[in-house]
C-alpha atoms as a PDB file:
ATOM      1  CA  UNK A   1     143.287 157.422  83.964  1.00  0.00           C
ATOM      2  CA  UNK A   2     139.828 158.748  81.992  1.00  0.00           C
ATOM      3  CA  UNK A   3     137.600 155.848  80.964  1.00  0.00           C
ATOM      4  CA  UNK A   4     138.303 155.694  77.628  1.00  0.00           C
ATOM      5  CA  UNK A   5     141.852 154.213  78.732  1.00  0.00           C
ATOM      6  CA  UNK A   6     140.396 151.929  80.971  1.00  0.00           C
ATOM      7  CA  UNK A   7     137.973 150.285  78.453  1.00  0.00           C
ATOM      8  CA  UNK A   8     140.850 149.866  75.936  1.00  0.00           C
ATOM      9  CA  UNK A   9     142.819 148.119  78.300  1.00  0.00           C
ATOM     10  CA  UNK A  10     139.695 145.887  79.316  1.00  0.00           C
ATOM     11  CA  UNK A  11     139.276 145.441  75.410  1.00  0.00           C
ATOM     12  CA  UNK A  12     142.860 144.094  75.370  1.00  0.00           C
ATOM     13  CA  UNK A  13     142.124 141.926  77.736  1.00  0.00           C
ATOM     14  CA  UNK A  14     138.765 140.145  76.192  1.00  0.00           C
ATOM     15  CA  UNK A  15     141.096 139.876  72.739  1.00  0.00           C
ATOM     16  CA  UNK A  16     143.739 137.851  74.577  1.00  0.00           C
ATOM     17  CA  UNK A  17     141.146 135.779  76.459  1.00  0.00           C
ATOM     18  CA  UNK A  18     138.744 134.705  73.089  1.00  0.00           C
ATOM     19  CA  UNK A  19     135.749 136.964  74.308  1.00  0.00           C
ATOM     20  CA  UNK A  20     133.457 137.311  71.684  1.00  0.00           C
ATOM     21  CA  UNK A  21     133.201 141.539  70.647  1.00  0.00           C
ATOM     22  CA  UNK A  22     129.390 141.610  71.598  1.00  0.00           C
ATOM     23  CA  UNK A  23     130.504 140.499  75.468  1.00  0.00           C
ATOM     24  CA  UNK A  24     133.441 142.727  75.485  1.00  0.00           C
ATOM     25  CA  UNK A  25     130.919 145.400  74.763  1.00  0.00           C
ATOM     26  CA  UNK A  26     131.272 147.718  78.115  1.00  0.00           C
ATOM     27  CA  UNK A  27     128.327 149.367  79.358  1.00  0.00           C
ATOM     28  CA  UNK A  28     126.478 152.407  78.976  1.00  0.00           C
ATOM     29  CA  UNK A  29     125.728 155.339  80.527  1.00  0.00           C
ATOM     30  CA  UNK A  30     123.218 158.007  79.956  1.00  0.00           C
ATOM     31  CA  UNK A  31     124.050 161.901  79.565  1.00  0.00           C
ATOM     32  CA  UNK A  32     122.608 162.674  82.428  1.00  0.00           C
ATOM     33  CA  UNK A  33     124.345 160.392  85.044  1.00  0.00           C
ATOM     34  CA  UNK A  34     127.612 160.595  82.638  1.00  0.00           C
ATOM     35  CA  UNK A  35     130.008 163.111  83.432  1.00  0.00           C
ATOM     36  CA  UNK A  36     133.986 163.973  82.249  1.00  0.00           C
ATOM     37  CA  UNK A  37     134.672 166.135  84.986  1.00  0.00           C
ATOM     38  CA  UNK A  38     133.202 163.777  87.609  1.00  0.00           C
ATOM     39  CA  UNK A  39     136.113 162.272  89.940  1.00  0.00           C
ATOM     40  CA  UNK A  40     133.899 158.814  90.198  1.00  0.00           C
ATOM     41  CA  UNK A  41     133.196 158.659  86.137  1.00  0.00           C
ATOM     42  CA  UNK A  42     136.320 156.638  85.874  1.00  0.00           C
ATOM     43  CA  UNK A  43     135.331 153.947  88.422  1.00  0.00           C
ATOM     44  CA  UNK A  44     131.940 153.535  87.730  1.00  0.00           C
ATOM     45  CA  UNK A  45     133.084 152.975  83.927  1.00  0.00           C
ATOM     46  CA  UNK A  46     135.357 150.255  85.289  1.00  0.00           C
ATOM     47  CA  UNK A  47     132.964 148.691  87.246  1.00  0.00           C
ATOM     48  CA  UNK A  48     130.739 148.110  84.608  1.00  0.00           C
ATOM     49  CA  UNK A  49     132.802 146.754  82.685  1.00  0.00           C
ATOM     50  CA  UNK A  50     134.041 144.576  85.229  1.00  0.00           C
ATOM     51  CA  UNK A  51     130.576 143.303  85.918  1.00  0.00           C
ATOM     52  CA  UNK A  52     130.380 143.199  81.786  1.00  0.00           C
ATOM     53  CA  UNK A  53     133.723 140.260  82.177  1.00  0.00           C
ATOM     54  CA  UNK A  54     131.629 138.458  85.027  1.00  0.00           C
ATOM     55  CA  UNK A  55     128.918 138.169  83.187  1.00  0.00           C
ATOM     56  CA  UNK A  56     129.875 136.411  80.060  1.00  0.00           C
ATOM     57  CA  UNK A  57     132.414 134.275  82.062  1.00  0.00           C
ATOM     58  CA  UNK A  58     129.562 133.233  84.192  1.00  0.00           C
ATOM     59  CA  UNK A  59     128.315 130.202  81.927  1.00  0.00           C
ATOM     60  CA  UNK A  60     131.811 128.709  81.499  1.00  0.00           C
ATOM     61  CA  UNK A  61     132.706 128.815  85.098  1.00  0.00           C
ATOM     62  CA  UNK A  62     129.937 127.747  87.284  1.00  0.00           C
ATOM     63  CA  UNK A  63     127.836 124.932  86.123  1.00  0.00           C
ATOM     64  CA  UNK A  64     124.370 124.907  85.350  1.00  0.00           C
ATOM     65  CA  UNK A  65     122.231 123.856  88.444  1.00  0.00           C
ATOM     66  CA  UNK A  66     119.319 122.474  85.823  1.00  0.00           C
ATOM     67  CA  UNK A  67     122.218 119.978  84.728  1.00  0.00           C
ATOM     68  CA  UNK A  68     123.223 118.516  88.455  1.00  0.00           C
ATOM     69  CA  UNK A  69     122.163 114.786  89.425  1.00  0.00           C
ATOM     70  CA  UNK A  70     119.266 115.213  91.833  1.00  0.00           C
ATOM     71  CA  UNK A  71     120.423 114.089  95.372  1.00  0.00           C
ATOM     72  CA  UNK A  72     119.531 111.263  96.855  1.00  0.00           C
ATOM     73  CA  UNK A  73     117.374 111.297 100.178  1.00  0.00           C
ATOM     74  CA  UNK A  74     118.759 108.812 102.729  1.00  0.00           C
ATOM     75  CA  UNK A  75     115.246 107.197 104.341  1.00  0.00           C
ATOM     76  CA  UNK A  76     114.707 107.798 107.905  1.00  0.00           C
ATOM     77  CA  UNK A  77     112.780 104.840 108.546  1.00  0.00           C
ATOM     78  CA  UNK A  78     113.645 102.234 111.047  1.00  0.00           C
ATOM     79  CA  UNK A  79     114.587  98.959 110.643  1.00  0.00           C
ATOM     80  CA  UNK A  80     112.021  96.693 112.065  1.00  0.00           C
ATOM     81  CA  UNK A  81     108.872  98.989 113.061  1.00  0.00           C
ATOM     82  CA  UNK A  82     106.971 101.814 111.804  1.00  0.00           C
ATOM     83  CA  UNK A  83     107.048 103.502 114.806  1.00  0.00           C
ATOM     84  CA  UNK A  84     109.053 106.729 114.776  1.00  0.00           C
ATOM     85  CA  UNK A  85     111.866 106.904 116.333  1.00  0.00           C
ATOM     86  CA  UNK A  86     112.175 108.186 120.001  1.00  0.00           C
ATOM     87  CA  UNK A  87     115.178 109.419 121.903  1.00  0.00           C
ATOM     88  CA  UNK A  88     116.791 107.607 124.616  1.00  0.00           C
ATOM     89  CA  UNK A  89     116.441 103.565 124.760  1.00  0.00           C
ATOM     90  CA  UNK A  90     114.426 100.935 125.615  1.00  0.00           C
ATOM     91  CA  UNK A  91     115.246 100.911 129.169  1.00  0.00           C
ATOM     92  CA  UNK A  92     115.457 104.619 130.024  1.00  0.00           C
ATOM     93  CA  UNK A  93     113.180 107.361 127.429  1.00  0.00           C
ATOM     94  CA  UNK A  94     114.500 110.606 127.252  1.00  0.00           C
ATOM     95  CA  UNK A  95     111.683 112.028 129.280  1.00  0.00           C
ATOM     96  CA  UNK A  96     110.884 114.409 132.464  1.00  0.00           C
ATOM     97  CA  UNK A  97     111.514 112.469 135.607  1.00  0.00           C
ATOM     98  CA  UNK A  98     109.803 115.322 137.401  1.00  0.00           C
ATOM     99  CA  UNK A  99     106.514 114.729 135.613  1.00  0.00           C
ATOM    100  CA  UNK A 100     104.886 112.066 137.409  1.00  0.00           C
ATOM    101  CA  UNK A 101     102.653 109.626 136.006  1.00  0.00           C
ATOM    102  CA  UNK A 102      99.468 107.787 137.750  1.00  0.00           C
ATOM    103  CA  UNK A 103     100.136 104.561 138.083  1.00  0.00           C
ATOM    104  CA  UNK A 104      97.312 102.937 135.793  1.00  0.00           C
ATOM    105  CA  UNK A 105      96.325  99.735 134.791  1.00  0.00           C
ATOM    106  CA  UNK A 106      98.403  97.715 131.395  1.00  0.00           C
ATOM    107  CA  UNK A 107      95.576  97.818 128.298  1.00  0.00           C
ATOM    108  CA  UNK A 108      93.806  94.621 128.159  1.00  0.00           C
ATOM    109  CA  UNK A 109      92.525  94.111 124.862  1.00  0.00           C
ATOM    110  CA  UNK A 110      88.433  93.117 124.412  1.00  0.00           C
ATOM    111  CA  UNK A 111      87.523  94.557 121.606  1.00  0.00           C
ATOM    112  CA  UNK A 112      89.279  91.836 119.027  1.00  0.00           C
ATOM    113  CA  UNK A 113      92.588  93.678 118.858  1.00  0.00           C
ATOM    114  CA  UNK A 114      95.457  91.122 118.717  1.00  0.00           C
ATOM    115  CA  UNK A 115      98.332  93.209 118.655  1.00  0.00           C
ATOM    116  CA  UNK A 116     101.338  92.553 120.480  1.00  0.00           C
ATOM    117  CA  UNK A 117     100.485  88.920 120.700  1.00  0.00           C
ATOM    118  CA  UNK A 118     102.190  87.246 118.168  1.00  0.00           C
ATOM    119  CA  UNK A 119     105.729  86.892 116.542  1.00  0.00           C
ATOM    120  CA  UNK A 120     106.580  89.431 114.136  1.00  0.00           C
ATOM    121  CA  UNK A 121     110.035  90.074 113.643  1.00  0.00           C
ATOM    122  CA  UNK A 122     111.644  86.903 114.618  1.00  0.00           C
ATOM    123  CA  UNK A 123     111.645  83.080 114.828  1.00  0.00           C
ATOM    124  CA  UNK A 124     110.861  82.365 118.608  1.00  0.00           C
ATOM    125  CA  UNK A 125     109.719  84.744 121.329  1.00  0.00           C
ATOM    126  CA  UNK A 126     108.738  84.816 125.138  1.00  0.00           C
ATOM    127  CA  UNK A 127     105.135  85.040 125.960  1.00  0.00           C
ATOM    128  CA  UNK A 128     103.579  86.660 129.426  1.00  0.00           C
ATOM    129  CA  UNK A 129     100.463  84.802 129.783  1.00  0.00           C
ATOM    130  CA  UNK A 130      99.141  84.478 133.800  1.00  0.00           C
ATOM    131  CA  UNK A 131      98.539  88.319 134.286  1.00  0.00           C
ATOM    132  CA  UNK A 132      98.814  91.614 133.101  1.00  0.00           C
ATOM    133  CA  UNK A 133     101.547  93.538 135.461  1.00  0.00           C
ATOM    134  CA  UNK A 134     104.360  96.160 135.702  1.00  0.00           C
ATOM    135  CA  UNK A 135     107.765  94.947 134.777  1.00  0.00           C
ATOM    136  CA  UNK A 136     110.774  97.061 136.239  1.00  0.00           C
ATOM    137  CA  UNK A 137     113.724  98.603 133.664  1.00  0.00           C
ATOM    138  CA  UNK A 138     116.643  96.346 136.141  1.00  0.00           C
ATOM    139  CA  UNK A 139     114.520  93.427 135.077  1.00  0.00           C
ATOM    140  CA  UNK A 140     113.984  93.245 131.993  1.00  0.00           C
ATOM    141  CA  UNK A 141     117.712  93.841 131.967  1.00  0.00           C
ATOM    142  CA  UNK A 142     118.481  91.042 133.929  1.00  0.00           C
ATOM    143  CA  UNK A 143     116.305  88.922 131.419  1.00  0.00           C
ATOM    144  CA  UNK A 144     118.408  90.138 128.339  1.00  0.00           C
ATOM    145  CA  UNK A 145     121.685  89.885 129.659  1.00  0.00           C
ATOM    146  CA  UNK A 146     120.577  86.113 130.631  1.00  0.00           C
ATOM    147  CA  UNK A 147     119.624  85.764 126.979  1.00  0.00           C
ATOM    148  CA  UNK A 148     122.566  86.860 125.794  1.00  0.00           C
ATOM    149  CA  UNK A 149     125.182  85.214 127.946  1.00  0.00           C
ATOM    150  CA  UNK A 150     123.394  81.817 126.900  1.00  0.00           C
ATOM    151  CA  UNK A 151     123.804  82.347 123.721  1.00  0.00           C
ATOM    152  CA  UNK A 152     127.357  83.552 123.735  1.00  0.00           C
ATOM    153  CA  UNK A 153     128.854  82.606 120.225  1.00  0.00           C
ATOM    154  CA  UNK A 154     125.737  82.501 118.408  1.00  0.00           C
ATOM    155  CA  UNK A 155     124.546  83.917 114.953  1.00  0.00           C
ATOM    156  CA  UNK A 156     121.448  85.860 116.148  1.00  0.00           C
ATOM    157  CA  UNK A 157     119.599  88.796 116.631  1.00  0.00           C
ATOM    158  CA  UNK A 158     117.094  89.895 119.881  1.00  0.00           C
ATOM    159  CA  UNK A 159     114.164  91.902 119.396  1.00  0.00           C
ATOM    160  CA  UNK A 160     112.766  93.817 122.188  1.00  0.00           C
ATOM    161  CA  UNK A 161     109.027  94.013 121.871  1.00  0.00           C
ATOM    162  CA  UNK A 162     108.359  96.670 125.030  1.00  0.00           C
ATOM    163  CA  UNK A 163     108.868  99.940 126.177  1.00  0.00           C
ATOM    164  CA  UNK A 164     110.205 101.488 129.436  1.00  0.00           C
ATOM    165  CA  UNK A 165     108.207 104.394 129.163  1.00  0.00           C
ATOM    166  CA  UNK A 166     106.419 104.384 133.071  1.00  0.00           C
ATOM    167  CA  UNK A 167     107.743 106.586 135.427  1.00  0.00           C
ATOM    168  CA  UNK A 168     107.139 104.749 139.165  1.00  0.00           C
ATOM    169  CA  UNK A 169     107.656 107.324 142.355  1.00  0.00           C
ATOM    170  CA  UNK A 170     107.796 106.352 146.288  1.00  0.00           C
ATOM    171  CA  UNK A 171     107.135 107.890 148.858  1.00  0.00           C
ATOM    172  CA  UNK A 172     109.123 105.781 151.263  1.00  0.00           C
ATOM    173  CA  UNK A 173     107.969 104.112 154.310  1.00  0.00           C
ATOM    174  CA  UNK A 174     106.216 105.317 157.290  1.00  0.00           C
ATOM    175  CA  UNK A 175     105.444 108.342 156.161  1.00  0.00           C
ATOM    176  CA  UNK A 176     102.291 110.551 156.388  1.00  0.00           C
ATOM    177  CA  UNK A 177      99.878 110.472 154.016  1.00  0.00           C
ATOM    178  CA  UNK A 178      99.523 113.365 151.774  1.00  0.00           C
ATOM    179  CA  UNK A 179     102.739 115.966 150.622  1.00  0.00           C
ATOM    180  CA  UNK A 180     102.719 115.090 147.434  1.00  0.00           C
ATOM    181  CA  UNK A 181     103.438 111.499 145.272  1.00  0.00           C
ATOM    182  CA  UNK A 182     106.997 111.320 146.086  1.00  0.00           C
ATOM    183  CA  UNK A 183     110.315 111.045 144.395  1.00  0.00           C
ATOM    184  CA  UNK A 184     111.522 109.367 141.161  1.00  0.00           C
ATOM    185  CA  UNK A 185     112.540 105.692 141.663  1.00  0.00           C
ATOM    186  CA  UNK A 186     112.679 103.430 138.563  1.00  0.00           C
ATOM    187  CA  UNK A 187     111.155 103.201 134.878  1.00  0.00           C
ATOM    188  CA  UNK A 188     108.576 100.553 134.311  1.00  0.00           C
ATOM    189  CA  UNK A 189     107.018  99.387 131.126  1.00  0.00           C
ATOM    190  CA  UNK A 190     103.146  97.662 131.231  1.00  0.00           C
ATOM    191  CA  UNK A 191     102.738  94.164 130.134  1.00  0.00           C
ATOM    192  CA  UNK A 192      99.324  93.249 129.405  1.00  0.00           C
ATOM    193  CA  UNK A 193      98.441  89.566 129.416  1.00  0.00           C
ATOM    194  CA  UNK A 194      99.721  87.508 126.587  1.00  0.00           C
ATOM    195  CA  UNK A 195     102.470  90.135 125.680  1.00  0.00           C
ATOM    196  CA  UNK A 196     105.621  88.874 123.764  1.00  0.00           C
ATOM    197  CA  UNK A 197     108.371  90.557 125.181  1.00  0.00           C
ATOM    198  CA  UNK A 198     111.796  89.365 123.267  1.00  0.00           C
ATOM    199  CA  UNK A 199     112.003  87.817 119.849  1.00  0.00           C
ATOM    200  CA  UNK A 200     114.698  85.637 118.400  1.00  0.00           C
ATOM    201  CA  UNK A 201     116.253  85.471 114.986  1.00  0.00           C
ATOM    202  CA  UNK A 202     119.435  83.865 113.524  1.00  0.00           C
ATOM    203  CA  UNK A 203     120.917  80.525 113.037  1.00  0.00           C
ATOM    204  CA  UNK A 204     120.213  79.148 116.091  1.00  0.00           C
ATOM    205  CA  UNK A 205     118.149  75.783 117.097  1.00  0.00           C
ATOM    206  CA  UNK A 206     114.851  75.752 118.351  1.00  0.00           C
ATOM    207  CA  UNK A 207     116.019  73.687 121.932  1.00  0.00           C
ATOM    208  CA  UNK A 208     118.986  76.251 122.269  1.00  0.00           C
ATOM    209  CA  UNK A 209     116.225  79.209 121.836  1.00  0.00           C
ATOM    210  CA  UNK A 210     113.800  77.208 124.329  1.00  0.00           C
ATOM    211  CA  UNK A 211     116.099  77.217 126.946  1.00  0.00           C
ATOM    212  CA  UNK A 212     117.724  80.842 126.559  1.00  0.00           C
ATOM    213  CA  UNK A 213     113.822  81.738 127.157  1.00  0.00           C
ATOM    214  CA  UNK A 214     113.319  79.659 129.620  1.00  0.00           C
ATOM    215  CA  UNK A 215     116.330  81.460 131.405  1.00  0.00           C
ATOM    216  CA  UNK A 216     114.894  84.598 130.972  1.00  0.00           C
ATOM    217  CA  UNK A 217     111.386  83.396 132.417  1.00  0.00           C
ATOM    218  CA  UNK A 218     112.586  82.735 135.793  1.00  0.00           C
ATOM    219  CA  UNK A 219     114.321  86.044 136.294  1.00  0.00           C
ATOM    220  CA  UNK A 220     111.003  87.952 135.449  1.00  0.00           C
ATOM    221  CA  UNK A 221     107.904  88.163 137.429  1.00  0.00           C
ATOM    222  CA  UNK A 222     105.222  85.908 136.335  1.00  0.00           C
ATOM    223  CA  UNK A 223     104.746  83.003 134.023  1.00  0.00           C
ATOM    224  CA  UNK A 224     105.887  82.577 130.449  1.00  0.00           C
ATOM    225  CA  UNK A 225     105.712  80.408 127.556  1.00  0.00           C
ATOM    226  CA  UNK A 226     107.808  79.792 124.142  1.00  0.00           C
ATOM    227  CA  UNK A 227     105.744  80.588 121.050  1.00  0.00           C
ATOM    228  CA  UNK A 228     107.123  80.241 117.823  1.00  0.00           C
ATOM    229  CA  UNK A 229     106.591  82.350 114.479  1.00  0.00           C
ATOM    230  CA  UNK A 230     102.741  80.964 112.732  1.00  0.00           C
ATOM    231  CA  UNK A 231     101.314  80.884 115.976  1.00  0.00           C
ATOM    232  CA  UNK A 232      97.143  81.968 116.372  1.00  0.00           C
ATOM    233  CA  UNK A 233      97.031  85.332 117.961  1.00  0.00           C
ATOM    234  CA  UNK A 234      95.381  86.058 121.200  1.00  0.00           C
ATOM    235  CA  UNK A 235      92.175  88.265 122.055  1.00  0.00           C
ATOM    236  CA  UNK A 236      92.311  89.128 125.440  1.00  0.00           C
ATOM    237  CA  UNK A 237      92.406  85.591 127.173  1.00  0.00           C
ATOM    238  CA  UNK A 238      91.545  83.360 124.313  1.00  0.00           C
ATOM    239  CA  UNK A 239      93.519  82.089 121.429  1.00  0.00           C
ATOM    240  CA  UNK A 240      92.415  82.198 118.312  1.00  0.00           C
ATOM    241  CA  UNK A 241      92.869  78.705 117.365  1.00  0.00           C
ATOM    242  CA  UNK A 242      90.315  77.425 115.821  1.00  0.00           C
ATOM    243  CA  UNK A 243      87.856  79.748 116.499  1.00  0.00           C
ATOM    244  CA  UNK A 244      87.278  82.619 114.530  1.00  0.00           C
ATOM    245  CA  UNK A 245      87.311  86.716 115.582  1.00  0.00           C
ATOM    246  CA  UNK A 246      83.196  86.509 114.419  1.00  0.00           C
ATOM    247  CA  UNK A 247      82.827  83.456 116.307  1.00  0.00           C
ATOM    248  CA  UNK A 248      84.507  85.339 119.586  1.00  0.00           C
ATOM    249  CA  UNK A 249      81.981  88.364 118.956  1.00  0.00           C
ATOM    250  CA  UNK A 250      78.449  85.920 118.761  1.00  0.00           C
ATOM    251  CA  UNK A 251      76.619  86.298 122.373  1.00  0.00           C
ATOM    252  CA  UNK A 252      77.383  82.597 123.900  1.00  0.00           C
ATOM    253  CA  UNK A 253      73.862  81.999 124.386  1.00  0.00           C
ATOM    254  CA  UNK A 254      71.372  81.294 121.912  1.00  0.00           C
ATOM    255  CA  UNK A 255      69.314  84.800 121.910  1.00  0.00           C
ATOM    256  CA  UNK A 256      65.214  83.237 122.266  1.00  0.00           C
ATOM    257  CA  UNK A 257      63.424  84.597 118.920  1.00  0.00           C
ATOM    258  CA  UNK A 258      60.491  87.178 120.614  1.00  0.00           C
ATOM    259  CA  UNK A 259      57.332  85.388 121.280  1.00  0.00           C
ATOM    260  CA  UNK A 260      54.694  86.359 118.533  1.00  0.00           C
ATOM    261  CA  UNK A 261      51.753  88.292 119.800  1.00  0.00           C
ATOM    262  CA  UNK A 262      48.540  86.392 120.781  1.00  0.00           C
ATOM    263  CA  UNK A 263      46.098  85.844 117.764  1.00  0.00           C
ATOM    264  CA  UNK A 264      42.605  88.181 118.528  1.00  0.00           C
ATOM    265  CA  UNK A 265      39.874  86.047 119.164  1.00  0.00           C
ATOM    266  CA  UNK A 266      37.485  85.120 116.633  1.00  0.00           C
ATOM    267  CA  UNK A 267      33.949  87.448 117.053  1.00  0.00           C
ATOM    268  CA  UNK A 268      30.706  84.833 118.102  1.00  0.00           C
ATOM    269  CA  UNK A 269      27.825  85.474 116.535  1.00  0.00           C
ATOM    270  CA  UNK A 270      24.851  86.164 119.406  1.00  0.00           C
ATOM    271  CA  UNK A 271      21.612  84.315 119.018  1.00  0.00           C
ATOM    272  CA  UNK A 272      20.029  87.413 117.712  1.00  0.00           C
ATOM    273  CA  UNK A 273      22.109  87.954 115.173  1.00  0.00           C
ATOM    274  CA  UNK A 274      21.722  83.995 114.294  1.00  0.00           C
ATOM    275  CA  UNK A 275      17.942  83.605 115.075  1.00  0.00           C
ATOM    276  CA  UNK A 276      15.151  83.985 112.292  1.00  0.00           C
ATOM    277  CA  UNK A 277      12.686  86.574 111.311  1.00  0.00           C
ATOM    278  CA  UNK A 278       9.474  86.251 112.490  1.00  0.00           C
END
């Protein structure tokens, strides 16, 4: 089969299928890559005009991508924090357990920060206010399955404000100083003083919150107090209530004004200067 033959038949084939003539047009070749006696003239004739068919069916087979509805981006965002989002949980971070970490002191805040202080997401919370210290991962478990077994039945939602992020290592006992810190034993979080650890949100009373709290206070170290949504914020170890930020900063004692600088005194005159001409 020459290519003349094989266009007609392609030709056919447009009429039957509504082509218009100028897309049924196959394609050219020039004299010098065009040959009769060339065994591949036949299929390189076909193959254009095969590409020819593709191309003018392309528009009425695949949509136009300018015409699709633009997507949708789900947002990543959490729920309740602007903090990105970290893997593992609350309790146990994905992290290195090999890497240890000093031990360190929880961030006491004296420069008029307030943060972590007050209620944010919730109605109630529990407040840490005798000392700043390191709370273990198995308690603060304890302290939320207490929570939740009190409230068994109820509408609500708990909010947990900290972070187990505080890798603690022993060494064990009675052994020699030096060789190292020791192994992995626990994850920790810091509490500094006046920390709100849980939150509480739902339809639940204020006495049924008190005393799911109140629960939870005795199974973690230290002393802890309800606080309730509204509630002044605390700088370091004084409330806000009452007292203003500016009012916190003023030095407590009155600063004395500088004394003023003794006055020069006043030039006599001598007698000779005063006495009369003779």
């Amino acid at each position: 089969m020459n290519s003349t033959s094989s266009a007609a038949m392609l030709r056919q084939a447009f009429q039957r299928l509504a082509i218009a003539p100028a897309a049924m047009k196959p394609a050219t070749t020039t004299s010098s890559s065009f040959s009769p006696f060339s065994p591949f003239s036949a299929f390189s004739a076909s193959s254009s005009s095969s590409r020819t068919f593709s191309t003018a069916m392309a528009p009425s087979i695949r949509p136009a991508l300018s015409q699709a509805s633009p997507l949708s981006l789900q947002s990543q965002s959490r729920a309740f924090s602007a903090t990105a989002a970290q893997g593992g949980s609350w309790l146990e971070p994905a992290l290195d357990r090999r890497r240890s970490v000093m031990k360190g002191r929880p961030r006491v805040a004296t420069g008029g920060s307030t943060k972590g202080t007050t209620v944010v997401w919730g109605d109630y919370g529990l407040q840490m206010y005798d000392h700043h210290r390191r709370i273990s991962a198995k308690q603060l478990k304890v302290a939320e399955d207490t929570i939740k077994m009190r409230l068994r039945g109820e509408r609500y939602r708990l909010y947990k404000r900290v972070n187990c992020n505080i890798g603690v290592f022993v060494a064990g006992n009675e052994i020699r100083m030096g060789k190292g810190k020791g192994s992995f034993d626990h994850w920790a979080a810091r509490c500094s003083v006046n920390k709100v650890l849980f939150e509480l949100r739902g339809a639940l009373h204020e006495q049924v919150a008190r005393d799911a709290f109140r629960l939870a206070g005795n199974k973690l170290p230290g002393q802890y107090k309800f606080v309730k949504r509204g509630e002044a914020p605390v700088v370091g170890i004084t409330r806000l209530d009452g007292v203003t930020l500016e009012e916190l900063k003023r030095p407590r004692r009155a600063v004395p004004a500088p004394a003023a600088a003794p006055a020069a005194p006043a030039a006599t005159e001598t007698a000779a200067e005063t006495a009369p001409p003779s």
